[in-house]
Structures are given as structure tokens and as C-alpha cells.
C-alpha atoms as a PDB file:
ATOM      1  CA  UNK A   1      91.730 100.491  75.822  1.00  0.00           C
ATOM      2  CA  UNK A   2      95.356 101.380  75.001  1.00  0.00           C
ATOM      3  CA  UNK A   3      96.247 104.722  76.122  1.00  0.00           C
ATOM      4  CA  UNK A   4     100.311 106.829  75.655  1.00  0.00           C
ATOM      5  CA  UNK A   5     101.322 109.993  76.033  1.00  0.00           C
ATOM      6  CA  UNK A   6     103.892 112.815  75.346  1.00  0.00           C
ATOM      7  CA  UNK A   7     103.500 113.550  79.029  1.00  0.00           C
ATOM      8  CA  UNK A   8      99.816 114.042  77.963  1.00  0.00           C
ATOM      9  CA  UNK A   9      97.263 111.768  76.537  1.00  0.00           C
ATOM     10  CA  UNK A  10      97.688 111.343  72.738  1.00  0.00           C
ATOM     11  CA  UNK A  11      96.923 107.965  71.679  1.00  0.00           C
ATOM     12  CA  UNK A  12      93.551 106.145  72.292  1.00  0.00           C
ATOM     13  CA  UNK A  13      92.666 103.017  70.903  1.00  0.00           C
ATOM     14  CA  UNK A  14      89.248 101.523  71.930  1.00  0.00           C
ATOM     15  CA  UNK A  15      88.729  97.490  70.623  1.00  0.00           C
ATOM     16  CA  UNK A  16      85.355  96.968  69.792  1.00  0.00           C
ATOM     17  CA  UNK A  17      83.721  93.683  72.528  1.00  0.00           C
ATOM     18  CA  UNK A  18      83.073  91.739  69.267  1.00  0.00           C
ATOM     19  CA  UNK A  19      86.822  92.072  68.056  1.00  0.00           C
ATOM     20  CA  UNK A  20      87.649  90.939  71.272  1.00  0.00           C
ATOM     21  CA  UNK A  21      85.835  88.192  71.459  1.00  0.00           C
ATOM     22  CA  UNK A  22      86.707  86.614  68.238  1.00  0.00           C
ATOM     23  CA  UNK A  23      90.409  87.276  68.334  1.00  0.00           C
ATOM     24  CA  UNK A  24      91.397  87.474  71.892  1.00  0.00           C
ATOM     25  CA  UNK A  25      92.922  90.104  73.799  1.00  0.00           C
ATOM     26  CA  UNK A  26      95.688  92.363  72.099  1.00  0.00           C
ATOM     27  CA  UNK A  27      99.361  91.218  72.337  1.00  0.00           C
ATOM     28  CA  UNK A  28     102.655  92.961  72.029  1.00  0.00           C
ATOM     29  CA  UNK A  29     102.736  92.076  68.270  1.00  0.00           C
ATOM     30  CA  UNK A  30      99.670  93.223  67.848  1.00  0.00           C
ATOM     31  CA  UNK A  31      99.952  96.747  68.801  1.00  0.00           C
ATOM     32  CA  UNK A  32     104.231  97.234  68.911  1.00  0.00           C
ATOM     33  CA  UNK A  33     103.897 100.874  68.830  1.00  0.00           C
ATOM     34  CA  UNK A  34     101.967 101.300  71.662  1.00  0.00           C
ATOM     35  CA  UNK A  35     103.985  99.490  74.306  1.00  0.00           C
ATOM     36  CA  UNK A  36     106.899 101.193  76.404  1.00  0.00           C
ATOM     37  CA  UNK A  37     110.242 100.761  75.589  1.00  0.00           C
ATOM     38  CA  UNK A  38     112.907 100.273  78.057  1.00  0.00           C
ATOM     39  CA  UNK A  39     115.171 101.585  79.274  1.00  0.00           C
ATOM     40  CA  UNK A  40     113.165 103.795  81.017  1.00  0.00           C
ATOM     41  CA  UNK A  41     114.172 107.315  83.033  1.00  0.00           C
ATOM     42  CA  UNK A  42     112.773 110.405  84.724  1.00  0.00           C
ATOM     43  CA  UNK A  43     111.774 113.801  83.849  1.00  0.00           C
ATOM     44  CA  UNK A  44     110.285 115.983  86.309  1.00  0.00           C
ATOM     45  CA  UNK A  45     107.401 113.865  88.080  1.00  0.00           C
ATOM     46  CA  UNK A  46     107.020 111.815  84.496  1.00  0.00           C
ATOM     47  CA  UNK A  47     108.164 108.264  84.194  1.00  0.00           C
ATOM     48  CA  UNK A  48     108.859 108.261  80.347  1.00  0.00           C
ATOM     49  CA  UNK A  49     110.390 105.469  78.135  1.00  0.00           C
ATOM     50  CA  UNK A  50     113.157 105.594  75.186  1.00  0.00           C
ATOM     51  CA  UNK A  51     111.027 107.121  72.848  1.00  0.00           C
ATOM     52  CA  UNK A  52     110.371 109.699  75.286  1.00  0.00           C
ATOM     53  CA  UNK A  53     106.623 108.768  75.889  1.00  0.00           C
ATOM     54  CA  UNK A  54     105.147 109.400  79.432  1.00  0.00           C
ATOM     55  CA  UNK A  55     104.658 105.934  80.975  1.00  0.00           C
ATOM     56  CA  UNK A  56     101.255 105.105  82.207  1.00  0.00           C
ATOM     57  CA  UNK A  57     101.449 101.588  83.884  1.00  0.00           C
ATOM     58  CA  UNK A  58      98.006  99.572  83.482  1.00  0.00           C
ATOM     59  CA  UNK A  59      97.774  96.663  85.665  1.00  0.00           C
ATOM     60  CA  UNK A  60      96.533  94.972  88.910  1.00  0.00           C
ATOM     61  CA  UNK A  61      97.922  94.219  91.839  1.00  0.00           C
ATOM     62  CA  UNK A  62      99.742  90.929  92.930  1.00  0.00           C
ATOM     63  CA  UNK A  63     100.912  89.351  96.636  1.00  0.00           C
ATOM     64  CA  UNK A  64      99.962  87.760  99.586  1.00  0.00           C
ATOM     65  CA  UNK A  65      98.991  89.588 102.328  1.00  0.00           C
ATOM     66  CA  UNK A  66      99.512  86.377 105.518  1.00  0.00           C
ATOM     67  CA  UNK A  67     102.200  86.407 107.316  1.00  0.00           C
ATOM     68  CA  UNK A  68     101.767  82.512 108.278  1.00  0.00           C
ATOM     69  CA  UNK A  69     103.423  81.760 104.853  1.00  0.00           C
ATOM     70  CA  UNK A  70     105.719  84.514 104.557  1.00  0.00           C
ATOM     71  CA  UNK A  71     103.889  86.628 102.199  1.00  0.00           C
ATOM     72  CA  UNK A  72     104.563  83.801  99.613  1.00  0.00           C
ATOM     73  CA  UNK A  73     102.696  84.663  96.212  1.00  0.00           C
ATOM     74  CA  UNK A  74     101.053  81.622  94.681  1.00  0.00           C
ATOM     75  CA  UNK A  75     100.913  82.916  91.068  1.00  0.00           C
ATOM     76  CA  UNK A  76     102.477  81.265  88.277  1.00  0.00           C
ATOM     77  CA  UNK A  77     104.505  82.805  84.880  1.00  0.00           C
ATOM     78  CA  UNK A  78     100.604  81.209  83.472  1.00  0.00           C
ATOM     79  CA  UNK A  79      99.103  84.235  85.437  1.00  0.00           C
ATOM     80  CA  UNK A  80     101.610  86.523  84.649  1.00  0.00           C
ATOM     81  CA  UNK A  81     101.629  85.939  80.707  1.00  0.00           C
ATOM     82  CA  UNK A  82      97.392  85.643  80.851  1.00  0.00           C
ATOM     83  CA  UNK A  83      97.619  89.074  82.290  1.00  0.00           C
ATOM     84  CA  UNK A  84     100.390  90.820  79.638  1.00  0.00           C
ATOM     85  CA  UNK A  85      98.023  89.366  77.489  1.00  0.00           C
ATOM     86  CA  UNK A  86      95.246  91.089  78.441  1.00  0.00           C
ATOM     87  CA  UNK A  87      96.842  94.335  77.705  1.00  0.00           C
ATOM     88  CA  UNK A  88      98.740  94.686  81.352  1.00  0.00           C
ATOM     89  CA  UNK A  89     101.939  96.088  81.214  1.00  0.00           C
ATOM     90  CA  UNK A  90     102.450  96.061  85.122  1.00  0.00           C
ATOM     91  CA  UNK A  91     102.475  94.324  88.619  1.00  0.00           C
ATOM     92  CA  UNK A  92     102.131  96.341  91.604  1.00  0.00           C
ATOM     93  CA  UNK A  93     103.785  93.820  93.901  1.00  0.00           C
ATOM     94  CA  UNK A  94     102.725  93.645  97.880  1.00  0.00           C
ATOM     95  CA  UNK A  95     105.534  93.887 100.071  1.00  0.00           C
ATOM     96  CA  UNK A  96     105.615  94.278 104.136  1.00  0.00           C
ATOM     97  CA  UNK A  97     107.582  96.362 106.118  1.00  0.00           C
ATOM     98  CA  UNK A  98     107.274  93.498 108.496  1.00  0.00           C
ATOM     99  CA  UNK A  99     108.585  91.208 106.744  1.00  0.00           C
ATOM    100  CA  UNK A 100     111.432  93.347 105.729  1.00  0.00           C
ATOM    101  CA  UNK A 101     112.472  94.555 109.470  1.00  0.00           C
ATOM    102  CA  UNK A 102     110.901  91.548 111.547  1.00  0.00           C
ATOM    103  CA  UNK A 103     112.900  93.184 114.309  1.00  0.00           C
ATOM    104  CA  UNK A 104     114.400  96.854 114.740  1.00  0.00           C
ATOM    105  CA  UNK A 105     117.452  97.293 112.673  1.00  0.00           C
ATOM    106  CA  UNK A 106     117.870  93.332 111.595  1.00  0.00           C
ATOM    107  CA  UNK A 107     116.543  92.571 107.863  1.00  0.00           C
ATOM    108  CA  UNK A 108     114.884  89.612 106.407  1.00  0.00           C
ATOM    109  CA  UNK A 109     117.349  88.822 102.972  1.00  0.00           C
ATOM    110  CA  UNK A 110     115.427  85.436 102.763  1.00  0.00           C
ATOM    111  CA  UNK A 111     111.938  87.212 102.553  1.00  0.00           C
ATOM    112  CA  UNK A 112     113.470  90.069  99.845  1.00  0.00           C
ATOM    113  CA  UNK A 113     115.553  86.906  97.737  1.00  0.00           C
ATOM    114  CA  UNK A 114     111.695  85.378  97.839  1.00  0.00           C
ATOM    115  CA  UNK A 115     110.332  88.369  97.030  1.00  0.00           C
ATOM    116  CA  UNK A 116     113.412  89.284  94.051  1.00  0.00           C
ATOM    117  CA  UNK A 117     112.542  85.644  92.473  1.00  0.00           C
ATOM    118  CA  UNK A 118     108.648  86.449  92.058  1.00  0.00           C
ATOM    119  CA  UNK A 119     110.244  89.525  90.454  1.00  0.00           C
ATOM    120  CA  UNK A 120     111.922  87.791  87.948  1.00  0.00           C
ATOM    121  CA  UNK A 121     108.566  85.856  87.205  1.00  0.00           C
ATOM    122  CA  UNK A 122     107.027  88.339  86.118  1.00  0.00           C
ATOM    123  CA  UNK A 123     109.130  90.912  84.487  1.00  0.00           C
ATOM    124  CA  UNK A 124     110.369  87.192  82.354  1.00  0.00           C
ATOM    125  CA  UNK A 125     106.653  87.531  81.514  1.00  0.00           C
ATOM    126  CA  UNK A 126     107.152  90.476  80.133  1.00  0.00           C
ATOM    127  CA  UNK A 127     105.401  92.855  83.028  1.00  0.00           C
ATOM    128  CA  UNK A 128     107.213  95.797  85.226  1.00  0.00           C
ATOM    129  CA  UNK A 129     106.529  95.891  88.872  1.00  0.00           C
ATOM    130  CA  UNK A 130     105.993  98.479  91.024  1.00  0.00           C
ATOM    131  CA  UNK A 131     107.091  97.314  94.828  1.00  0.00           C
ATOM    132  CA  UNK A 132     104.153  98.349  96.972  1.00  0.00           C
ATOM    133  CA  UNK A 133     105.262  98.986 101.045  1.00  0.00           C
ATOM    134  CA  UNK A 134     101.608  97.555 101.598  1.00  0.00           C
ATOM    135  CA  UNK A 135      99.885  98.600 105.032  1.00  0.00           C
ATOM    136  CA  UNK A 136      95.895  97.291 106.365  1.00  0.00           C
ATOM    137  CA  UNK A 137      95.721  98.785 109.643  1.00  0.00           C
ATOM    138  CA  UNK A 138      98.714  99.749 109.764  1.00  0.00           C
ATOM    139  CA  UNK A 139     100.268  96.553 111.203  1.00  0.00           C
ATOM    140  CA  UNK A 140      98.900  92.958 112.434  1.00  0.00           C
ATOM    141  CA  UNK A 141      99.052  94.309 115.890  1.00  0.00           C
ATOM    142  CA  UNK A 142      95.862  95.860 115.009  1.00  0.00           C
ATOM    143  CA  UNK A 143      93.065  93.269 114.767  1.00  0.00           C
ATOM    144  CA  UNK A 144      93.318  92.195 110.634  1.00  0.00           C
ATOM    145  CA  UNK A 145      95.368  94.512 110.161  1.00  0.00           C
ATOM    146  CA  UNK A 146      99.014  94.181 108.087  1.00  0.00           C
ATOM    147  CA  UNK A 147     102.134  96.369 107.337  1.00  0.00           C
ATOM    148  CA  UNK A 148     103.903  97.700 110.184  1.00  0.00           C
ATOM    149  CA  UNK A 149     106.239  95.313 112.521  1.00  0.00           C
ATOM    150  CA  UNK A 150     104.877  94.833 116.182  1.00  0.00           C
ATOM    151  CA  UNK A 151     107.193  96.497 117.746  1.00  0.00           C
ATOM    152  CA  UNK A 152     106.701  99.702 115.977  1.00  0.00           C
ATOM    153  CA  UNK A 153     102.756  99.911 117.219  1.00  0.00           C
ATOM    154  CA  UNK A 154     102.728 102.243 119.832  1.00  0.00           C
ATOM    155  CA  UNK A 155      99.955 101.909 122.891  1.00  0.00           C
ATOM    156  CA  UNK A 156      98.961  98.026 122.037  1.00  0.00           C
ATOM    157  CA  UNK A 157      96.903  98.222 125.282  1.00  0.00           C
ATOM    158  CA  UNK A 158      94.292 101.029 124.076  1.00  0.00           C
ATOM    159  CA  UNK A 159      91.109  99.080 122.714  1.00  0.00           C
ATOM    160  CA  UNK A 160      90.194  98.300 119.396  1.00  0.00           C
ATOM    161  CA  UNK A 161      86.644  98.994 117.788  1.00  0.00           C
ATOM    162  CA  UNK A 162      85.023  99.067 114.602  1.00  0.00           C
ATOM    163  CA  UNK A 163      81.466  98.855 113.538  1.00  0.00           C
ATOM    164  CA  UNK A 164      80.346  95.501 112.759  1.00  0.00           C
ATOM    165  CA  UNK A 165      80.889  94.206 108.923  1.00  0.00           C
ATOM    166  CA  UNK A 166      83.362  97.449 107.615  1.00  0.00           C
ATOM    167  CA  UNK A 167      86.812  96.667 108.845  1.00  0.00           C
ATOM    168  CA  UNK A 168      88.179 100.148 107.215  1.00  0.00           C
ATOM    169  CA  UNK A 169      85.922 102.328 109.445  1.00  0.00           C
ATOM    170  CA  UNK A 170      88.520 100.907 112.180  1.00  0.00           C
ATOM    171  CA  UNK A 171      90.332 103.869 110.519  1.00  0.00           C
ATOM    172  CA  UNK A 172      87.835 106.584 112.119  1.00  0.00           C
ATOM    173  CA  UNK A 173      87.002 104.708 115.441  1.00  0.00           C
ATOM    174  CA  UNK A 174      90.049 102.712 116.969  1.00  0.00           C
ATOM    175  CA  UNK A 175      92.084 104.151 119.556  1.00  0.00           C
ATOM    176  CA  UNK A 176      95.063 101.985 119.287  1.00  0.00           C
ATOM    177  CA  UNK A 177      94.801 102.608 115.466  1.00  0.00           C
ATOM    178  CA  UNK A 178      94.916 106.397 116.119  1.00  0.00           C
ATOM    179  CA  UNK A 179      97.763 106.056 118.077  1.00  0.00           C
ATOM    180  CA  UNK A 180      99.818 103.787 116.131  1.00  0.00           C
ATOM    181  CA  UNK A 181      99.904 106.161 113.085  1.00  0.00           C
ATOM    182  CA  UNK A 182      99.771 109.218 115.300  1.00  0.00           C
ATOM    183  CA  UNK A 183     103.378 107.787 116.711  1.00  0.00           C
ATOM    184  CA  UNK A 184     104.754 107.255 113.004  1.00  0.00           C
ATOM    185  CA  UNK A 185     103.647 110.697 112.110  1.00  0.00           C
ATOM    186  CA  UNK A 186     105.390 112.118 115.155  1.00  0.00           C
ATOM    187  CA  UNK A 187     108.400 109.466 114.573  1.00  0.00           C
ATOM    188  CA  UNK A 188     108.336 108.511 117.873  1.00  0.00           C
ATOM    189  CA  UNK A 189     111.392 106.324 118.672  1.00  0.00           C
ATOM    190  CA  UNK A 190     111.027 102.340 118.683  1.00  0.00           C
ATOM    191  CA  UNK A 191     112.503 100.097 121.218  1.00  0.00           C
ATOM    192  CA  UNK A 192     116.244 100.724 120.149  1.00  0.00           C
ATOM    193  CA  UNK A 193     115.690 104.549 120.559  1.00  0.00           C
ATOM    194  CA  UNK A 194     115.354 105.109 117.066  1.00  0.00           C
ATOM    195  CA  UNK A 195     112.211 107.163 114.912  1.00  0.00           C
ATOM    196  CA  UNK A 196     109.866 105.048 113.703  1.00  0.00           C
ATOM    197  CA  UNK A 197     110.383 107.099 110.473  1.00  0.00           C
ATOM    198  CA  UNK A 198     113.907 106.663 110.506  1.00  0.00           C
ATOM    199  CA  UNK A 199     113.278 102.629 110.654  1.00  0.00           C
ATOM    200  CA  UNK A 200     111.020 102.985 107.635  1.00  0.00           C
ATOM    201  CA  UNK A 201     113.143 105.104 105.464  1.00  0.00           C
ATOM    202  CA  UNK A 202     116.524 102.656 106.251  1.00  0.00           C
ATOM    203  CA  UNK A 203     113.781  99.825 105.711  1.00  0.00           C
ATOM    204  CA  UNK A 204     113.577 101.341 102.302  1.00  0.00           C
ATOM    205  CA  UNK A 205     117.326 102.211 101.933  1.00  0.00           C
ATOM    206  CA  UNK A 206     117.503  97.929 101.965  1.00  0.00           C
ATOM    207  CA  UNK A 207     115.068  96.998  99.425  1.00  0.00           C
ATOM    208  CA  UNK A 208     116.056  99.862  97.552  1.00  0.00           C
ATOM    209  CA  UNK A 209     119.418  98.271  97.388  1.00  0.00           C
ATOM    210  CA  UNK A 210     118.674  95.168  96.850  1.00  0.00           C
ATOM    211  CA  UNK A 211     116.775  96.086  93.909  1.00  0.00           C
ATOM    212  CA  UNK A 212     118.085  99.096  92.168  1.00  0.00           C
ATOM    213  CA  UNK A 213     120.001  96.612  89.655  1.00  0.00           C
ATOM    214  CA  UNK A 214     116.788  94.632  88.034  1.00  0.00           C
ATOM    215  CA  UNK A 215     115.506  97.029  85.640  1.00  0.00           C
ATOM    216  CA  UNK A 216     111.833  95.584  85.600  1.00  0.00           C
ATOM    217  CA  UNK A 217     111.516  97.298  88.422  1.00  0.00           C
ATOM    218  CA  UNK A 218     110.563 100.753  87.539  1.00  0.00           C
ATOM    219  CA  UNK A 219     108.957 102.382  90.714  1.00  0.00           C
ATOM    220  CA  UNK A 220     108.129 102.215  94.602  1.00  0.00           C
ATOM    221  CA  UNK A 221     104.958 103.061  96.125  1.00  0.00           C
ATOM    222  CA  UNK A 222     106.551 104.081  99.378  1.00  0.00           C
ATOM    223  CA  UNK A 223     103.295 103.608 101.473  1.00  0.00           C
ATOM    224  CA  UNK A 224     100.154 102.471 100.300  1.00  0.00           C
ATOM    225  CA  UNK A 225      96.852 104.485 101.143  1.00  0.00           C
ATOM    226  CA  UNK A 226      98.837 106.491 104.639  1.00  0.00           C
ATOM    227  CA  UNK A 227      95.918 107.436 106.903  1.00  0.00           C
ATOM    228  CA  UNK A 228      95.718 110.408 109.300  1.00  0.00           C
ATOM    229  CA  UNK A 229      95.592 108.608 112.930  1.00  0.00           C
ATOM    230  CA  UNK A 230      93.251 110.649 115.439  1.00  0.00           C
ATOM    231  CA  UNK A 231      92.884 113.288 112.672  1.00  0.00           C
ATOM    232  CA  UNK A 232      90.546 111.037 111.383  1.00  0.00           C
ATOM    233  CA  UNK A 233      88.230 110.903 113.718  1.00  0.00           C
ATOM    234  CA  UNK A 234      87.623 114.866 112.850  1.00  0.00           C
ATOM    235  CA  UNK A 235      87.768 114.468 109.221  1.00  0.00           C
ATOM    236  CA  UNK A 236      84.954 111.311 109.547  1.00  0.00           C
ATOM    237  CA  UNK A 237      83.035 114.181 111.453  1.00  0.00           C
ATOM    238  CA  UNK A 238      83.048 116.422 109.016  1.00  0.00           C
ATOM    239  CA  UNK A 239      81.713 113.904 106.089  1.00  0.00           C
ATOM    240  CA  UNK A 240      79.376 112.352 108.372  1.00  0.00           C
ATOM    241  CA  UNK A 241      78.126 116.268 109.337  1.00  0.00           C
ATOM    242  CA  UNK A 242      78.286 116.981 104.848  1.00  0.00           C
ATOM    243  CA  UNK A 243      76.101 113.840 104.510  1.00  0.00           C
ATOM    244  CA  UNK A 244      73.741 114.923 107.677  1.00  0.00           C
ATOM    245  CA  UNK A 245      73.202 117.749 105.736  1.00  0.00           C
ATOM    246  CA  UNK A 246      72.499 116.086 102.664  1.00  0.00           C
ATOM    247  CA  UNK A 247      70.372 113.381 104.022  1.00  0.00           C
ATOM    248  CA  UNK A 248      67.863 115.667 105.845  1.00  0.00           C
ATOM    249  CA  UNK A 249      67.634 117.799 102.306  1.00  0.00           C
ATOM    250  CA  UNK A 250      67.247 114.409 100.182  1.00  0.00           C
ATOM    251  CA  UNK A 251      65.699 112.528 102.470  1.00  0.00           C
ATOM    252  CA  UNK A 252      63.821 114.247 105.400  1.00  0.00           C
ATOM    253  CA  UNK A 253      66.701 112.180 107.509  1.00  0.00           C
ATOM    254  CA  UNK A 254      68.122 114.457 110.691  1.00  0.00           C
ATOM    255  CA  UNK A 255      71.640 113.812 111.454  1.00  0.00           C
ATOM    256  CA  UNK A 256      70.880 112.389 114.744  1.00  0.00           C
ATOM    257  CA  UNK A 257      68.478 109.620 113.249  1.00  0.00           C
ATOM    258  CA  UNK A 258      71.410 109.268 110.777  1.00  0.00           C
ATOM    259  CA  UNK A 259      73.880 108.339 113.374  1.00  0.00           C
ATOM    260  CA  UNK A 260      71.750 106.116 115.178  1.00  0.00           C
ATOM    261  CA  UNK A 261      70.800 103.760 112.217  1.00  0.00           C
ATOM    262  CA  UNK A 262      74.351 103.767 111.387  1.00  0.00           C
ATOM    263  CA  UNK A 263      75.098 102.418 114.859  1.00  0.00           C
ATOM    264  CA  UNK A 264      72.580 100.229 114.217  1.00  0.00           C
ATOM    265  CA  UNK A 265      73.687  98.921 111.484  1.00  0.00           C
ATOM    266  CA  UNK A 266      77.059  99.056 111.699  1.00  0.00           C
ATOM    267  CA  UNK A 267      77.620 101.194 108.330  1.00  0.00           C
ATOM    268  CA  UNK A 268      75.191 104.215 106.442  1.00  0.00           C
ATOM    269  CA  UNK A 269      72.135 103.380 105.689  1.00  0.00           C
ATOM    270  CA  UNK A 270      71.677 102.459 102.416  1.00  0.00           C
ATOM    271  CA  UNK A 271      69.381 105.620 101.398  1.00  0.00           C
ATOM    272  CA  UNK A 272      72.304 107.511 102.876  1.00  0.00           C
ATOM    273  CA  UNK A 273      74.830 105.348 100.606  1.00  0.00           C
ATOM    274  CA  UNK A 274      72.447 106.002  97.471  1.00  0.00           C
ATOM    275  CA  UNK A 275      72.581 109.581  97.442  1.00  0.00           C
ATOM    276  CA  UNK A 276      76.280 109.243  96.236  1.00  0.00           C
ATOM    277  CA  UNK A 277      75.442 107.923  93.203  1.00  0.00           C
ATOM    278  CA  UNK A 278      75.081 111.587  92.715  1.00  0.00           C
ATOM    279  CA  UNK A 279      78.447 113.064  91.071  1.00  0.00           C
ATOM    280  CA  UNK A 280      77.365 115.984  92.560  1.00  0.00           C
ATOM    281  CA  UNK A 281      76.517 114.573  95.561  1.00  0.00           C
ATOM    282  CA  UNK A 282      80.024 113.048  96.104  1.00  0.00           C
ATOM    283  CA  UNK A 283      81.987 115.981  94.800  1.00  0.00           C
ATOM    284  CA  UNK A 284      79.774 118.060  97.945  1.00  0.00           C
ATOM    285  CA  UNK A 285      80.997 115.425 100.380  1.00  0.00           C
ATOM    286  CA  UNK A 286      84.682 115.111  99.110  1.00  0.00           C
ATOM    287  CA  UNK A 287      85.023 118.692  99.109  1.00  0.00           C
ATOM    288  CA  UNK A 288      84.200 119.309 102.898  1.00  0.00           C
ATOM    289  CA  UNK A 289      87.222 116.932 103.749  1.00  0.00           C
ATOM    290  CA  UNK A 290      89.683 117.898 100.990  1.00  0.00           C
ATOM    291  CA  UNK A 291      91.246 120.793 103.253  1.00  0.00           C
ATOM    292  CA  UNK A 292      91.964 118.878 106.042  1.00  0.00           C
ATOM    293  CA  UNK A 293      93.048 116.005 103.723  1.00  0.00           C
ATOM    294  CA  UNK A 294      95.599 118.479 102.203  1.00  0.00           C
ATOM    295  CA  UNK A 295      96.478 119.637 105.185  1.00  0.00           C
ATOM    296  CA  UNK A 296      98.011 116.344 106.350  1.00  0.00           C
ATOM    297  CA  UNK A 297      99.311 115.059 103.323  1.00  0.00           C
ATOM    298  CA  UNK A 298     101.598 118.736 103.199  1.00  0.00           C
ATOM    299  CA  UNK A 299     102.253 118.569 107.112  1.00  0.00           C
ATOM    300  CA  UNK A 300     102.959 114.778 107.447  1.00  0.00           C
ATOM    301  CA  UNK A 301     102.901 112.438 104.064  1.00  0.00           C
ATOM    302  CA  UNK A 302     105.287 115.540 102.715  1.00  0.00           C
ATOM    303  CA  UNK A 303     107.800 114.954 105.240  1.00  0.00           C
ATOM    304  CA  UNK A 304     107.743 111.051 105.287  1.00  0.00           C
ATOM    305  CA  UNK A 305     108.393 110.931 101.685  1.00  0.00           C
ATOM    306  CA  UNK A 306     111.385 113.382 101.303  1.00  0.00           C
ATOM    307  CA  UNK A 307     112.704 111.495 104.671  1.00  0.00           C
ATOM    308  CA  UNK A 308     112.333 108.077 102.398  1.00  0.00           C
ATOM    309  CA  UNK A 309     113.918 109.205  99.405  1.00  0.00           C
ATOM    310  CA  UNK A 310     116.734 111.087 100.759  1.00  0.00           C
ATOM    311  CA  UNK A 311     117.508 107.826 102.211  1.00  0.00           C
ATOM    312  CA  UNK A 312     116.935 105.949  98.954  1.00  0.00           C
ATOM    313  CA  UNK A 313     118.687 108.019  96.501  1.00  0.00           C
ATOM    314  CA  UNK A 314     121.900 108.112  99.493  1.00  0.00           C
END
């Protein structure tokens, strides 16, 4: 499925399996009008290309997320060209902002030249990339967790828990997760006296730098998938209170017993989990959150993001 747009959706080509299967997936040649043209610019929030389409990237993501190695990516221009030929026409490429800024204010070149030569890999392929600042945790001072340097995790010495088998749902019960990102939010300063904000957005002022010349790069993800801190421990409440309520309805199941198998088990019972199957069902539970979702990403993401691309664009 091949989709453009003049900042809308216009085009949609569907390949029947059958095709696909006797003539491989389509290439460039195959379908030259439907693939974006560099140079490409912005207008508005759009990314368009030189025939003024509205870019929509399609692709996968691509890194290595161990620091033991360096975050070196074991992919190949093989895996690159097997994906453009697929139909991807992007990489959304892992980077670390520890791995950038191992310590306050001194930055890894090595890592980003690394990084800058798996670039070239794949935009020779004939990909974009998108550079990802890629966060699990926040940072490997939290149990399996990725992203943030060391020294910018506030309170190491409050405990760590998450239920058994569901590593994310450290995101609703960890203390020392709460107050690492409840420090970034506040951009507390690090050990030089500096905001932990501040450190970021310079962070990005480097790789920003470093690659604002190589043109297959055509976007950063500034932060992937920025959680809430101790507000989530409220905003878990309320969807675990929404699915109470929905449980006992469905399923005769009181919110008490709810919370105890889940303790139990370490995650939602699966009759629980099988109710949001239900469109409906899910659009209930999503919308109980959504205000206090909005509510931080207009009070805190807001603020990060103007902070990172006023030092970007300086």
C-alpha cells in the first residue's frame, strides 16, 4: 500500500497478495511517481517534497539499543536495499542521549561519526532517516532501562518495582522512575549546576550540527514516547478505575478482585485484556486518561520541545 498526499491523502494504490507474490515487492521503477522527491522543505507542520506533495515516511525502525557495544548497528546496505524494496522509504534511526553526552557538557564525536557512517548506509540505499533521541526507562540507571546518561537520574537510591513479566508498567509503579522524569520535567540542575533540560536541548544543538549538512536526513524525533513521572501513577488509576468499571459490567468482576488477580499475576487478567478488543471498549478507556494526558503534554512536552528547537534552529 502506497499512499501521497497534497497535505491530504490523494493517492492509494493497494497490490493485490498474488501480484506480489509472483513479481516481488514494488521498486522505485516500478511506481516513479509515487516516491518523494528531494530536496525536501517545510510548510507549516507538513514535511513536503519538490513537487510539493506532503511527505508521509513508511518504514521501521533501525539501531541497537546496548551500550556494551556502543550502540553499534549490525545491519548491512543488504538490509537496507531489502527494505527500500519492500516499499520503505525511511529509517527511524536509534540514537542515545547517553551516548551523545557520556558526561555533562563533554560529547562523544566518535559515537555521532559511528552513528553519521550508518547514515550514509542507508540513505546510499536509497532510504531517509529520521534520528530518534531513543529513551526505555528513561536511562540504564533504571533497571533495563536506556536513554538518559547516569548522571542525569535524579534519586538513584529510591527502589525500583515492576510487576513481574511487563517491564513498561515500571512506568506506573517505580519510584526512582517517577523521580527521574519528574526532575527532567522540572529541569532540575545536573552535577555541573546546569538544567537537565538545558543538557538535552545543547545535546541536540550537537547532533543537530553535526548533521544539518547530509540531506538524507530529513527529521528528529526529539524524544521518543516522553512519559509523565509520578503523574503516572494517577493517570494508571484512572484506567485501572475505567476498566474496574467495565469489568464488573462485562464481567461480574469488582475492582477490588480486579486488582488482586492483577497482583497476582503480575499484569490484567486476560478477561480484563479481552474486553479491549472492543473499539468501543478502548475508546471508553482512552478517553478517561486523554485529559490528563493533554494536560502534560501542553504543561511539560510543550515546553521541552520549544526549549529543543530554539536551541536547534540557533
Amino acid at each position: 500500500m502506497i499512499m501521497w498526499g497534497k497535505c491530504r491523502l490523494i493517492a492509494l494504490l493497494t497490490i493485490p497478495t498474488a501480484a506480489l507474490c509472483a513479481a516481488g515487492w514494488p521498486t522505485e521503477s516500478d511506481l516513479p511517481e509515487l516516491w518523494p522527491r528531494p530536496p525536501f522543505t517545510v510548510e507549516g507542520q507538513n514535511i513536503v517534497d519538490a513537487t510539493g506533495r506532503c511527505v508521509f515516511p513508511r518504514g521501521v525502525n533501525v539501531g541497537n539499543k546496548s551500550s556494551e557495544d556502543r550502540h553499534a548497528t549490525w545491519q548491512s546496505r543488504e538490509h537496507y536495499l531489502s527494505l527500500r524494496n519492500q516499499g520503505m522509504t525511511a529509517v527511524r534511526y536509534l540514537i542515545f542521549w547517553s551516548a551523545v553526552e557520556p558526561e555533562p557538557g563533554q560529547y562523544d564525536n566518535a559515537y555521532l561519526d559511528a552513528v553519521a557512517r550508518a547514515v550514509e548506509e542507508i540513505t546510499a540505499s536509497g532510504l531517509f532517516v529520521i534520528l530518534d533521541m531513543h529513551q526505555d526507562l528513561f536511562s540504564a540507571a533504571i533497571p533495563g532501562g536506556n536513554g538518559a546518561p547516569r548522571w542525569a537520574v535524579a534519586r538513584q537510591d529510591l527502589p525500583h518495582w515492576t510487576p513481574d513479566g511487563v517491564w513498561s508498567l515500571a512506568y506506573f509503579t517505580s519510584p526512582r522512575l517517577h523521580a527521574a522524569w519528574d526532575a527532567f520535567w522540572s529541569n532540575e540542575p545536573g552535577p555541573d549546576g546546569v538544567g537537565l533540560q538545558d543538557h538535552f536541548a545543547r545535546t541536540w544543538q550537537h547532533v543537530a550540527a553535526r548533521f544539518r549538512d547530509m540531506p538524507g536526513v530529513i527529521g528528529y524525533d526529539l524524544l521518543d514516547e516522553p512519559m509523565a513521572g509520578s503523574m503516572m501513577t494517577g493517570i494508571g488509576t484512572l484506567a485501572l478505575a475505567t476498566l474496574g468499571q467495565m469489568s464488573f459490567q462485562e464481567l461480574g468482576l469488582a475492582l477490588p478482585d480486579l486488582i488482586e488477580q492483577s497482583m497476582k499475576l503480575g499484569y490484567l487478567p486476560r478477561e480484563a485484556l479481552s474486553m479491549l478488543e472492543s473499539p468501543d471498549a478502548y475508546r471508553t478507556l482512552f478517553a478517561s486518561i486523554e485529559p490528563a494526558i493533554h494536560h502534560f503534554e501542553q504543561t511539560s512536552v510543550a515546553g521541552l520541545y520549544e526549549r529543543v528547537i530554539a536551541g536547534i534552529r540557533s
